[in-house]
N, C-alpha and C. Protein backbone atom coordinates (compact mmCIF):
# COMPACT_ATOMS: atom_id res chain seq x y z
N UNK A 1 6.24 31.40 59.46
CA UNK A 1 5.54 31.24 58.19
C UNK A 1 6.52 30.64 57.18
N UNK A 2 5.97 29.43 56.26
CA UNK A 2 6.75 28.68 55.48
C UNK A 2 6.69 29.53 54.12
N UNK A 3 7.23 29.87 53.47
CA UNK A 3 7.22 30.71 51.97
C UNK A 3 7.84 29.76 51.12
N UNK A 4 7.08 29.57 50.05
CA UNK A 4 7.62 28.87 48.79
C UNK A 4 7.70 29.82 47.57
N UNK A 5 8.60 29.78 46.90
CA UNK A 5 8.97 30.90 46.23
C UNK A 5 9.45 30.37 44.06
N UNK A 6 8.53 30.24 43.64
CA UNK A 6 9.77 30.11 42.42
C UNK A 6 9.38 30.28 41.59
N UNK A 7 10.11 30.62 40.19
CA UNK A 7 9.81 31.36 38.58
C UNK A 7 9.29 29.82 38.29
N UNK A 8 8.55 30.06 37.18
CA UNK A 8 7.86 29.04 36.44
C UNK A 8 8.44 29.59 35.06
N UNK A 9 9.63 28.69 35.33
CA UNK A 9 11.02 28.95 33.92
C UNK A 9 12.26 28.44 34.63
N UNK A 10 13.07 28.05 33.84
CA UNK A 10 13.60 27.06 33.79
C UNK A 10 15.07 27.60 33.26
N UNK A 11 15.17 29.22 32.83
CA UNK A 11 16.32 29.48 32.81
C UNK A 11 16.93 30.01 33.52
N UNK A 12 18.62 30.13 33.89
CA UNK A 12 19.16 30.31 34.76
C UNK A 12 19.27 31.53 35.12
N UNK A 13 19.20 31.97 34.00
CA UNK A 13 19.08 33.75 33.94
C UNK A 13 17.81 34.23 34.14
N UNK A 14 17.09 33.54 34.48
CA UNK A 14 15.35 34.14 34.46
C UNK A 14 15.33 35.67 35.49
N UNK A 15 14.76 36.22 34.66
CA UNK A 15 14.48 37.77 35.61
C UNK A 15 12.74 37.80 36.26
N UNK A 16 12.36 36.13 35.96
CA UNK A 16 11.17 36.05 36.73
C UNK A 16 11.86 35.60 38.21
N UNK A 17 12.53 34.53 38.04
CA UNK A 17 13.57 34.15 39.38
C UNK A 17 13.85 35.24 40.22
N UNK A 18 14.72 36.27 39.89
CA UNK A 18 15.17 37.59 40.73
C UNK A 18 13.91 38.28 41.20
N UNK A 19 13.22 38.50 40.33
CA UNK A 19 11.42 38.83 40.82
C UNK A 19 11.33 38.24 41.71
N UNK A 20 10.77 37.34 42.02
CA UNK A 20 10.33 36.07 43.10
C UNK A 20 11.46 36.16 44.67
N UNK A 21 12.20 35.91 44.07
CA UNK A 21 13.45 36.20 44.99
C UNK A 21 13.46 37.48 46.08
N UNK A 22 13.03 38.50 45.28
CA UNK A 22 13.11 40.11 45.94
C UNK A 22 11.76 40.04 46.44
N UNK A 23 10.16 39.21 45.44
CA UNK A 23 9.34 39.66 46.54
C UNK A 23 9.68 39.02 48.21
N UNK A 24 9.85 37.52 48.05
CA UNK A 24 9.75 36.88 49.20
C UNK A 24 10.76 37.10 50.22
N UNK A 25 11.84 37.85 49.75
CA UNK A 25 12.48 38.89 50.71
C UNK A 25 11.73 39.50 51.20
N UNK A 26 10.44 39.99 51.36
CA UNK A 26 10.35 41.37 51.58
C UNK A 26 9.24 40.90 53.12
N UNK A 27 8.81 39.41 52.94
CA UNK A 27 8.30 38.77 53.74
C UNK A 27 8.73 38.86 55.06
N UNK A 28 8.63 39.53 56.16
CA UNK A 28 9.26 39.54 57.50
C UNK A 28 9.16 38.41 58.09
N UNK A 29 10.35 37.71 59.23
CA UNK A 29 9.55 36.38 60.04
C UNK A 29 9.34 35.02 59.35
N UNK A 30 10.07 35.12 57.68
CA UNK A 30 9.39 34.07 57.41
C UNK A 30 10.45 33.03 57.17
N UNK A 31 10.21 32.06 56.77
CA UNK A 31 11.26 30.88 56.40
C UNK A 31 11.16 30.93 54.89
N UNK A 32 11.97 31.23 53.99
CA UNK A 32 11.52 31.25 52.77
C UNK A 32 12.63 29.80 51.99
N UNK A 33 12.35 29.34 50.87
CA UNK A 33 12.61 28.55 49.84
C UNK A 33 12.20 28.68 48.46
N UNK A 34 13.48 28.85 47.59
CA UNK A 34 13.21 29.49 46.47
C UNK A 34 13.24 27.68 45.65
N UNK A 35 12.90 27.49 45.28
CA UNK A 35 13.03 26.55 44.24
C UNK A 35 13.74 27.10 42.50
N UNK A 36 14.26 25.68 42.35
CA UNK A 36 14.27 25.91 41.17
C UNK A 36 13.80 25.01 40.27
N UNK A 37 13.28 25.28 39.35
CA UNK A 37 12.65 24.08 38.46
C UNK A 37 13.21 23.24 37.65
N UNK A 38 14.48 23.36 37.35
CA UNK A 38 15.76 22.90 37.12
C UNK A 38 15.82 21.47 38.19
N UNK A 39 15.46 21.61 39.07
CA UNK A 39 15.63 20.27 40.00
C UNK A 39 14.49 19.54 39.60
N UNK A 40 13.25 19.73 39.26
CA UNK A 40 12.35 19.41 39.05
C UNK A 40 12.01 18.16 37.12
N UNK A 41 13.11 18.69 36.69
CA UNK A 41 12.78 18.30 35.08
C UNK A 41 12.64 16.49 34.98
N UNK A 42 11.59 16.52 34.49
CA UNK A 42 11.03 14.68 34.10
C UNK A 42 10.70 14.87 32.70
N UNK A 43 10.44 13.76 32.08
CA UNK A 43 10.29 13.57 31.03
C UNK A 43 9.02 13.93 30.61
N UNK A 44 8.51 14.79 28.99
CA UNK A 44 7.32 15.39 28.66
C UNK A 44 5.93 14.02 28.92
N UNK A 45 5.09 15.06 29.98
CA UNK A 45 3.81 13.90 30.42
C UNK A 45 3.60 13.08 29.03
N UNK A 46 3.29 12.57 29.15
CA UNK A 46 1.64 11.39 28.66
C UNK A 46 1.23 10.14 29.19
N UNK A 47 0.13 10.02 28.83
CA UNK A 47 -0.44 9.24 29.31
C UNK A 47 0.26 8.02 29.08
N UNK A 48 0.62 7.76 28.69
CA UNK A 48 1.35 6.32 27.78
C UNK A 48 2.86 6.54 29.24
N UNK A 49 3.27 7.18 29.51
CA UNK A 49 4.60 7.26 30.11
C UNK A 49 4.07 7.06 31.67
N UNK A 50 2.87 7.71 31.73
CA UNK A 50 2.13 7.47 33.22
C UNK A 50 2.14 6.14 33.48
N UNK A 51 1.15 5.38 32.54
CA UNK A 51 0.90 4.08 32.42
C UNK A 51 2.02 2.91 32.95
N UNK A 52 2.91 3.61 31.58
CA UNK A 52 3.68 2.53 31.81
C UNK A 52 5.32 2.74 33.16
N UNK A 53 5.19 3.61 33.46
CA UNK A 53 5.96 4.04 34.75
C UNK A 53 5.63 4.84 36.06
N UNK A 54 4.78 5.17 35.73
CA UNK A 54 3.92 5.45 36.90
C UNK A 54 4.55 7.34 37.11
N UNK A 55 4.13 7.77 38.37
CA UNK A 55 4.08 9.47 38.48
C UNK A 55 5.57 9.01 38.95
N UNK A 56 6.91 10.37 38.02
CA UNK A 56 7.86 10.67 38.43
C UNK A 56 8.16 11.23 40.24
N UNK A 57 9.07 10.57 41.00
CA UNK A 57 8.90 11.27 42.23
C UNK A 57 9.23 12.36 42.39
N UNK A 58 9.83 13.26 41.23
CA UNK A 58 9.99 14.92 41.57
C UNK A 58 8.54 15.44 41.22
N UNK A 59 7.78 14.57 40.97
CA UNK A 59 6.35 15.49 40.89
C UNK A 59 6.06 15.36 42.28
N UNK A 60 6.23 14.11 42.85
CA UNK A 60 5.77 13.81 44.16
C UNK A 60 6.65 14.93 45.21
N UNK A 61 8.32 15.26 44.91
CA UNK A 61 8.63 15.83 45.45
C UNK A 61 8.15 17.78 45.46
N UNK A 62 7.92 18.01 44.08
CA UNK A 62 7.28 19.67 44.08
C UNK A 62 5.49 19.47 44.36
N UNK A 63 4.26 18.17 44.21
CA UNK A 63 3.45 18.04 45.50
C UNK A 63 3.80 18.81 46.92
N UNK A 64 4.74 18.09 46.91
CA UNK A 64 4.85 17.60 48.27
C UNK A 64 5.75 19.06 49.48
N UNK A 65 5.90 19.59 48.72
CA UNK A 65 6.30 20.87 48.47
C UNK A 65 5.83 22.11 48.83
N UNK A 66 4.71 21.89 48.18
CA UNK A 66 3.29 23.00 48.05
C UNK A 66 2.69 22.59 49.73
N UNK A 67 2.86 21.46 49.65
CA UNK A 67 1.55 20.93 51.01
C UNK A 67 2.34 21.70 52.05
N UNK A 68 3.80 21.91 51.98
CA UNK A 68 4.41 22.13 53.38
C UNK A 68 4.22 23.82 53.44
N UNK A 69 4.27 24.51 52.44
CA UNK A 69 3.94 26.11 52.67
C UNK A 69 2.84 26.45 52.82
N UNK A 70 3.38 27.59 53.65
CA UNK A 70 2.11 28.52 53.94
C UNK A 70 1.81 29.46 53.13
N UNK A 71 2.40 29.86 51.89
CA UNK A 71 1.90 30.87 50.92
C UNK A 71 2.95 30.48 50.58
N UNK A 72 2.61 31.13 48.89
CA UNK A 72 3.30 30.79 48.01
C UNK A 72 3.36 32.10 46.77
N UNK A 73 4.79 32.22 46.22
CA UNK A 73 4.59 32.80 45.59
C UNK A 73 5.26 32.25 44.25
N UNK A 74 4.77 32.60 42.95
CA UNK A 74 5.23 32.67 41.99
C UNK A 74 5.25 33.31 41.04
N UNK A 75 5.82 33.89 40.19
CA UNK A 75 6.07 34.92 39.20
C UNK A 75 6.66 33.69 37.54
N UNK A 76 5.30 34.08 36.80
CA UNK A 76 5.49 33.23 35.24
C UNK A 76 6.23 34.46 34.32
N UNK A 77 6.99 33.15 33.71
CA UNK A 77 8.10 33.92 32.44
C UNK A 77 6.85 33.38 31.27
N UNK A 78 7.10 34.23 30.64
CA UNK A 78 6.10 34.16 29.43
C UNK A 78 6.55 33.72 27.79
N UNK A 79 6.00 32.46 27.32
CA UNK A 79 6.87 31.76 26.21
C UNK A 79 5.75 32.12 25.15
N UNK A 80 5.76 32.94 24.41
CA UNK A 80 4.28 32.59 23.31
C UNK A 80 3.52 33.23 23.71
N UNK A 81 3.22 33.74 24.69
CA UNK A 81 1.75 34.36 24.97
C UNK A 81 1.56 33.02 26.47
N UNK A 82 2.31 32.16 26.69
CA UNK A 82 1.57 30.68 27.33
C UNK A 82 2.98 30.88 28.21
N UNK A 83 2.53 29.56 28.68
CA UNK A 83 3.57 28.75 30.25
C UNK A 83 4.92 28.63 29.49
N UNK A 84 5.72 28.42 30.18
CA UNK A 84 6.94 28.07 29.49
C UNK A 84 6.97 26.33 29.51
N UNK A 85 7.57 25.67 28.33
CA UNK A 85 7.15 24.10 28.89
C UNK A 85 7.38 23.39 30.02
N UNK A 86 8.74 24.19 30.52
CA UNK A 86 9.01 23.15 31.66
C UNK A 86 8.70 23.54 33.04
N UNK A 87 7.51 24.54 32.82
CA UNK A 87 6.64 24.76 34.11
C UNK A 87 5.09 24.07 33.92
N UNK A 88 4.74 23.81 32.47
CA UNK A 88 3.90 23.16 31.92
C UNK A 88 3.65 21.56 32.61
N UNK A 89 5.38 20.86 32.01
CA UNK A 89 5.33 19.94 32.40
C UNK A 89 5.23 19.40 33.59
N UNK A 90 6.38 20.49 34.33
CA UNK A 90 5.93 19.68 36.13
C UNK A 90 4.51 19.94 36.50
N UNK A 91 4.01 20.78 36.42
CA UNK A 91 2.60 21.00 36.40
C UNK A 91 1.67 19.83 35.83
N UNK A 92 1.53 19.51 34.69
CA UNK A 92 1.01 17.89 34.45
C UNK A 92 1.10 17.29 35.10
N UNK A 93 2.20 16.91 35.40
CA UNK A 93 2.65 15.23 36.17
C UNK A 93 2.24 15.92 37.23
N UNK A 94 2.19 16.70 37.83
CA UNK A 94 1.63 16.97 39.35
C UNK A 94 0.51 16.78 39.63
N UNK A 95 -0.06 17.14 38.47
CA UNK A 95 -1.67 17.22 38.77
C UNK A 95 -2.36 15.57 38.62
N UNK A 96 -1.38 15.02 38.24
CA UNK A 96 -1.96 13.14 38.12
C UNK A 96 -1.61 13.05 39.45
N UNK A 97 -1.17 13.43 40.18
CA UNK A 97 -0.88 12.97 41.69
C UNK A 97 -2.24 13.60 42.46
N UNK A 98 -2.92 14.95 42.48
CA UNK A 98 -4.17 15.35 42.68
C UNK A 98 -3.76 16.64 42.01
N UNK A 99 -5.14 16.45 41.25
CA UNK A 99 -5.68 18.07 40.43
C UNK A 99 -5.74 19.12 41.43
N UNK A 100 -5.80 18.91 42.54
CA UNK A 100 -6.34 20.07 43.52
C UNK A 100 -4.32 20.54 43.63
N UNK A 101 -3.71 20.39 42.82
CA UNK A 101 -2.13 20.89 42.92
C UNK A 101 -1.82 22.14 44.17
N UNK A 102 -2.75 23.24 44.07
CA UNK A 102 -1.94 24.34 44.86
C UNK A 102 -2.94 24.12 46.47
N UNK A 103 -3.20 23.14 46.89
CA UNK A 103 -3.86 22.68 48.16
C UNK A 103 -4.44 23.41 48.83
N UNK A 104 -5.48 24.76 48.08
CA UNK A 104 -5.53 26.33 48.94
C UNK A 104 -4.78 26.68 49.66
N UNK A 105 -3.41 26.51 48.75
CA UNK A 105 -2.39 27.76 49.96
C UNK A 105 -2.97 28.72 49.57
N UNK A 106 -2.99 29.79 50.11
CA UNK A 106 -2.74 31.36 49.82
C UNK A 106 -1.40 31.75 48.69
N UNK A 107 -1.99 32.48 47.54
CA UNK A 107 -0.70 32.57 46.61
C UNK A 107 -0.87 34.23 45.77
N UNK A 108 0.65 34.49 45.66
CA UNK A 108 0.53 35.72 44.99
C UNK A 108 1.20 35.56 43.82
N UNK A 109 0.66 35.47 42.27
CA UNK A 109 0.93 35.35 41.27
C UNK A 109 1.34 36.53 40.55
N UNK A 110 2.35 36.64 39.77
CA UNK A 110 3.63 37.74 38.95
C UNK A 110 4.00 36.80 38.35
N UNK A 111 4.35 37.97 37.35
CA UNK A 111 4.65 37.58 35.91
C UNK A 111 5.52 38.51 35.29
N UNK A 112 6.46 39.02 34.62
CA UNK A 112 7.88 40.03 33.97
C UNK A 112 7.73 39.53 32.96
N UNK A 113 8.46 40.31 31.94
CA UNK A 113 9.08 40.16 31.10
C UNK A 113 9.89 42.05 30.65
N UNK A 114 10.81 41.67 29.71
CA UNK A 114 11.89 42.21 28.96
C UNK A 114 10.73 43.72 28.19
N UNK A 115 9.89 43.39 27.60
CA UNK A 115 9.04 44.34 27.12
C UNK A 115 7.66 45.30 27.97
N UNK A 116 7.08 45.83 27.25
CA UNK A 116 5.94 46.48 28.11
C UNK A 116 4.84 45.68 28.43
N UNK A 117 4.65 44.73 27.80
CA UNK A 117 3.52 43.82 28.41
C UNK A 117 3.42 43.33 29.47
N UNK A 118 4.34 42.74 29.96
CA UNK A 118 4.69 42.29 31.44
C UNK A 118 4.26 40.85 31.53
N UNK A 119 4.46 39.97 30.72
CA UNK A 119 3.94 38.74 30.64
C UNK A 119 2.48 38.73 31.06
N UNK A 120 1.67 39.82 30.73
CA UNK A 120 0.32 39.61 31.21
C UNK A 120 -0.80 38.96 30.75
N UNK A 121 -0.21 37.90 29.61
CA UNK A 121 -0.89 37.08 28.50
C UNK A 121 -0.62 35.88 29.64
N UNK A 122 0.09 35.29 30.12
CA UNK A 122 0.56 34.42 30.59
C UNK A 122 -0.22 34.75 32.66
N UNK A 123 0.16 35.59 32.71
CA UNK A 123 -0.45 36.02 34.23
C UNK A 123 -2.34 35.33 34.47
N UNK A 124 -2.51 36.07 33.36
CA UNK A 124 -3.61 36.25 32.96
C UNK A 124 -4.26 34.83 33.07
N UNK A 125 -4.05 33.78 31.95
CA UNK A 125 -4.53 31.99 32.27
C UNK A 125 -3.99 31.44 33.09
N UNK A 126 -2.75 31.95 33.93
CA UNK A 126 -2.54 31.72 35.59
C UNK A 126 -3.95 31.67 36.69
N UNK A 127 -4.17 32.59 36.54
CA UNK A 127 -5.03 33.40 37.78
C UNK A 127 -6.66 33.05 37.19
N UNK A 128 -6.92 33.13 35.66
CA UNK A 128 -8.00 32.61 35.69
C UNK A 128 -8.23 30.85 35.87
N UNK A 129 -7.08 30.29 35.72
CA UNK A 129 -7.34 28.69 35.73
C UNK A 129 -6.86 28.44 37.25
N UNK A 130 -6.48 29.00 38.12
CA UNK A 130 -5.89 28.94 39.56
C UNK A 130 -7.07 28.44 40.18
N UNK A 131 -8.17 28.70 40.06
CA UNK A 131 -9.68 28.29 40.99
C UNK A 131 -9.50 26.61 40.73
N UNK A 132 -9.48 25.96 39.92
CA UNK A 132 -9.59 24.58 39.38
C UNK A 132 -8.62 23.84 39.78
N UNK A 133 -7.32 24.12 40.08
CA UNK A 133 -6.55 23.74 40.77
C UNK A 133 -5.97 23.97 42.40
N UNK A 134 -7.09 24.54 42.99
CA UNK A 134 -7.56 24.61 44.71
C UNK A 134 -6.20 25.87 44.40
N UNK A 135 -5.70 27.00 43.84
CA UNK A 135 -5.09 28.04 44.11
C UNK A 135 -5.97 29.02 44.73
N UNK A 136 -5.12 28.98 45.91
CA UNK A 136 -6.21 30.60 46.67
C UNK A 136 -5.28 31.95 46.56
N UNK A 137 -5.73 32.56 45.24
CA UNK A 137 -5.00 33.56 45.07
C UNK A 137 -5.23 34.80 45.35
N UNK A 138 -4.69 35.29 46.23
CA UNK A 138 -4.56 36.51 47.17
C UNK A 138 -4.51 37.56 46.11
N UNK A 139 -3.93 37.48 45.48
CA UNK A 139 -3.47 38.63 44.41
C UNK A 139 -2.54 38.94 43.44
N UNK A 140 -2.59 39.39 42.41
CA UNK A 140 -1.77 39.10 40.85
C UNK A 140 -0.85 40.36 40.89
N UNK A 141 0.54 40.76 40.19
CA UNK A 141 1.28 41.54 40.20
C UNK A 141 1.64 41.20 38.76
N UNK A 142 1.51 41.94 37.26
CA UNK A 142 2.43 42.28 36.47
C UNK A 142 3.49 43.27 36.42
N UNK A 143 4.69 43.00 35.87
CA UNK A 143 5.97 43.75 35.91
C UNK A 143 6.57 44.09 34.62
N UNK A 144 6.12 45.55 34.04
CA UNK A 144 6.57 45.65 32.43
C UNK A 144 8.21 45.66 32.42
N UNK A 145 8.24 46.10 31.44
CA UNK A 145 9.72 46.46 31.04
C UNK A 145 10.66 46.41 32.68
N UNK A 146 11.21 45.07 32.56
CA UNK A 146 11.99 44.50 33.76
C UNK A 146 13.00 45.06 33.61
N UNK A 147 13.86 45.60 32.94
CA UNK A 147 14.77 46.16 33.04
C UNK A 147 15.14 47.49 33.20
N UNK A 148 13.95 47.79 32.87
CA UNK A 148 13.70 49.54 33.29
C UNK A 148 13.05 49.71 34.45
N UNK A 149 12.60 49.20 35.28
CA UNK A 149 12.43 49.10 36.83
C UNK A 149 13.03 47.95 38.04
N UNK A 150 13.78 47.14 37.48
CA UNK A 150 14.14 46.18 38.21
C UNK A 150 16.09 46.51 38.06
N UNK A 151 16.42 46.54 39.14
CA UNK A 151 17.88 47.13 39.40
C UNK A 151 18.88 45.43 39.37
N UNK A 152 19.41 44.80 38.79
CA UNK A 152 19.98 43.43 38.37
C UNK A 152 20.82 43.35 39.59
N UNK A 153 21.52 44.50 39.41
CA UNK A 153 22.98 44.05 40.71
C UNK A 153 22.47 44.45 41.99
N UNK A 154 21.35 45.21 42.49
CA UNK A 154 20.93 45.35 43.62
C UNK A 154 19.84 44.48 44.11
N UNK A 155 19.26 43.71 42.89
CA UNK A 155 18.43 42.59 43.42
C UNK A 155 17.07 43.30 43.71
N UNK A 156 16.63 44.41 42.80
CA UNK A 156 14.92 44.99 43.90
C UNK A 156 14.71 46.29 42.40
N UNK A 157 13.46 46.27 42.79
CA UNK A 157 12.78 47.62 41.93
C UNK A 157 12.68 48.67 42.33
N UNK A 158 12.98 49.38 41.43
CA UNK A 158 13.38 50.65 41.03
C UNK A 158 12.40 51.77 41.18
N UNK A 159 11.64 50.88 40.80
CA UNK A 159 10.12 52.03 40.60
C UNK A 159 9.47 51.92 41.61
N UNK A 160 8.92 53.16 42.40
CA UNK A 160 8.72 53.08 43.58
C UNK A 160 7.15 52.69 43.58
N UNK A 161 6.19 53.19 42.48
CA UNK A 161 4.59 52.84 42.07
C UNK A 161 4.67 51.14 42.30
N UNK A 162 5.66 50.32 41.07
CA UNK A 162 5.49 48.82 40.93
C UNK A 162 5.86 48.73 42.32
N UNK A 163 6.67 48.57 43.31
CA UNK A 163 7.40 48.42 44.57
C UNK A 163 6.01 48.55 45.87
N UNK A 164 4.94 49.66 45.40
CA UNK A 164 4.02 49.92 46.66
C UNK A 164 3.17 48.76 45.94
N UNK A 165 2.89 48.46 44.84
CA UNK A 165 1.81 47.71 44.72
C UNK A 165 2.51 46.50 44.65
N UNK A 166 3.57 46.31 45.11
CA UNK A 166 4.12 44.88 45.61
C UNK A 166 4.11 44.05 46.97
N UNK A 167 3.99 45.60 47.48
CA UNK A 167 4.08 45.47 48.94
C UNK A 167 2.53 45.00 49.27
N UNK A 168 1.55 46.20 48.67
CA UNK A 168 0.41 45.69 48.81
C UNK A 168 0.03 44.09 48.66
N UNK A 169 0.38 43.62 47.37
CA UNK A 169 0.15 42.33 47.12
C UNK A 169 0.64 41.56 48.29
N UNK A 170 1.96 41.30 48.94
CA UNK A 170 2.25 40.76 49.56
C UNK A 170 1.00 40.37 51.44
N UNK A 171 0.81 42.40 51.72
CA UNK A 171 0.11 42.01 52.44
C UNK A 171 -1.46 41.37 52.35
N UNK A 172 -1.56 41.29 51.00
CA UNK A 172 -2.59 40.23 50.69
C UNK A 172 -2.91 38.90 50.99
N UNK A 173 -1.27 38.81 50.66
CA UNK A 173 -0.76 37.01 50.69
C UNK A 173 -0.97 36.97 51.99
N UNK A 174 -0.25 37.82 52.92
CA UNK A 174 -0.19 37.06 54.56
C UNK A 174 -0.79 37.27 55.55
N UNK A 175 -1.76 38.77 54.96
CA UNK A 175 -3.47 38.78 55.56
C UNK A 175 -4.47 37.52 56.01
């Protein structure tokens, strides 16, 4: 099984990254690839930049990406209540290549943050706009206060409640 794995954020320190990281560990048997979106950065869409240069090939390359996994997971860092931009952006330019972006893989969507909300503002227009973009989403995971259940130097959560309903999610994904 191919696993694609990555925070939709763009910082290096992201504690959505380590999220993502520890679920798709937990994947037995599988081949996993974490991306980073950092490899990914093109210049902010428009139409005018389409036009006149056509689709960047790191859109073609994170396409192209998606087509090769067999599930996918990702976990959104939360900017505003919204996407962070530079998961925004590769996301645009991707979708000029085909709107159908997540090709019905099978996907398990998470979301963290630093406070008690758990980026669940952001989870939330994930999973409801996921149908429109061919996402076949197995199942959603928010993660409150990341630092009070997520262990930094051991790489995994703490809390054994978030941890079973992680596991669950997972066997969602590969059900």
């Amino acid at each position: 099984m191919k696993v694609l794995a990555f925070a939709a954020s763009n910082s290096r320190q992201s504690i959505n990254q380590q999220l993502v990281k520890y679920a798709a560990s937990k994947i037995d048997n599988a081949e996993v690839e974490i991306l980073d979106l950092n490899d990914f950065e093109m210049p902010i869409y428009s139409s005018d930049r389409e036009s006149e240069g056509g689709i960047p090939e790191q859109a073609q390359r994170f396409y192209d990406k998606i087509g090769a996994a067999d599930v996918i997971i990702v976990s959104f860092a939360e900017h505003n209540g919204s996407y962070t931009a530079a998961y925004k952006n590769i996301f645009d330019w991707t979708s000029r290549i085909d709107m159908k972006v997540y090709q019905n893989t099978p996907m398990l969507l998470m979301a963290t943050s630093p406070g008690p909300g758990g980026a669940q503002s952001v989870l939330g227009a994930a999973v409801n706009s996921a149908p429109y973009f061919a996402a076949d989403v197995k199942a959603n995971l928010s993660v409150p206060s990341f630092f009070d259940n997520f262990d930094v130097e051991a790489g995994k959560l703490t809390n054994d409640e978030i941890d079973a309903a992680l596991e669950n999610a997972l066997k969602q994904l590969t059900n």
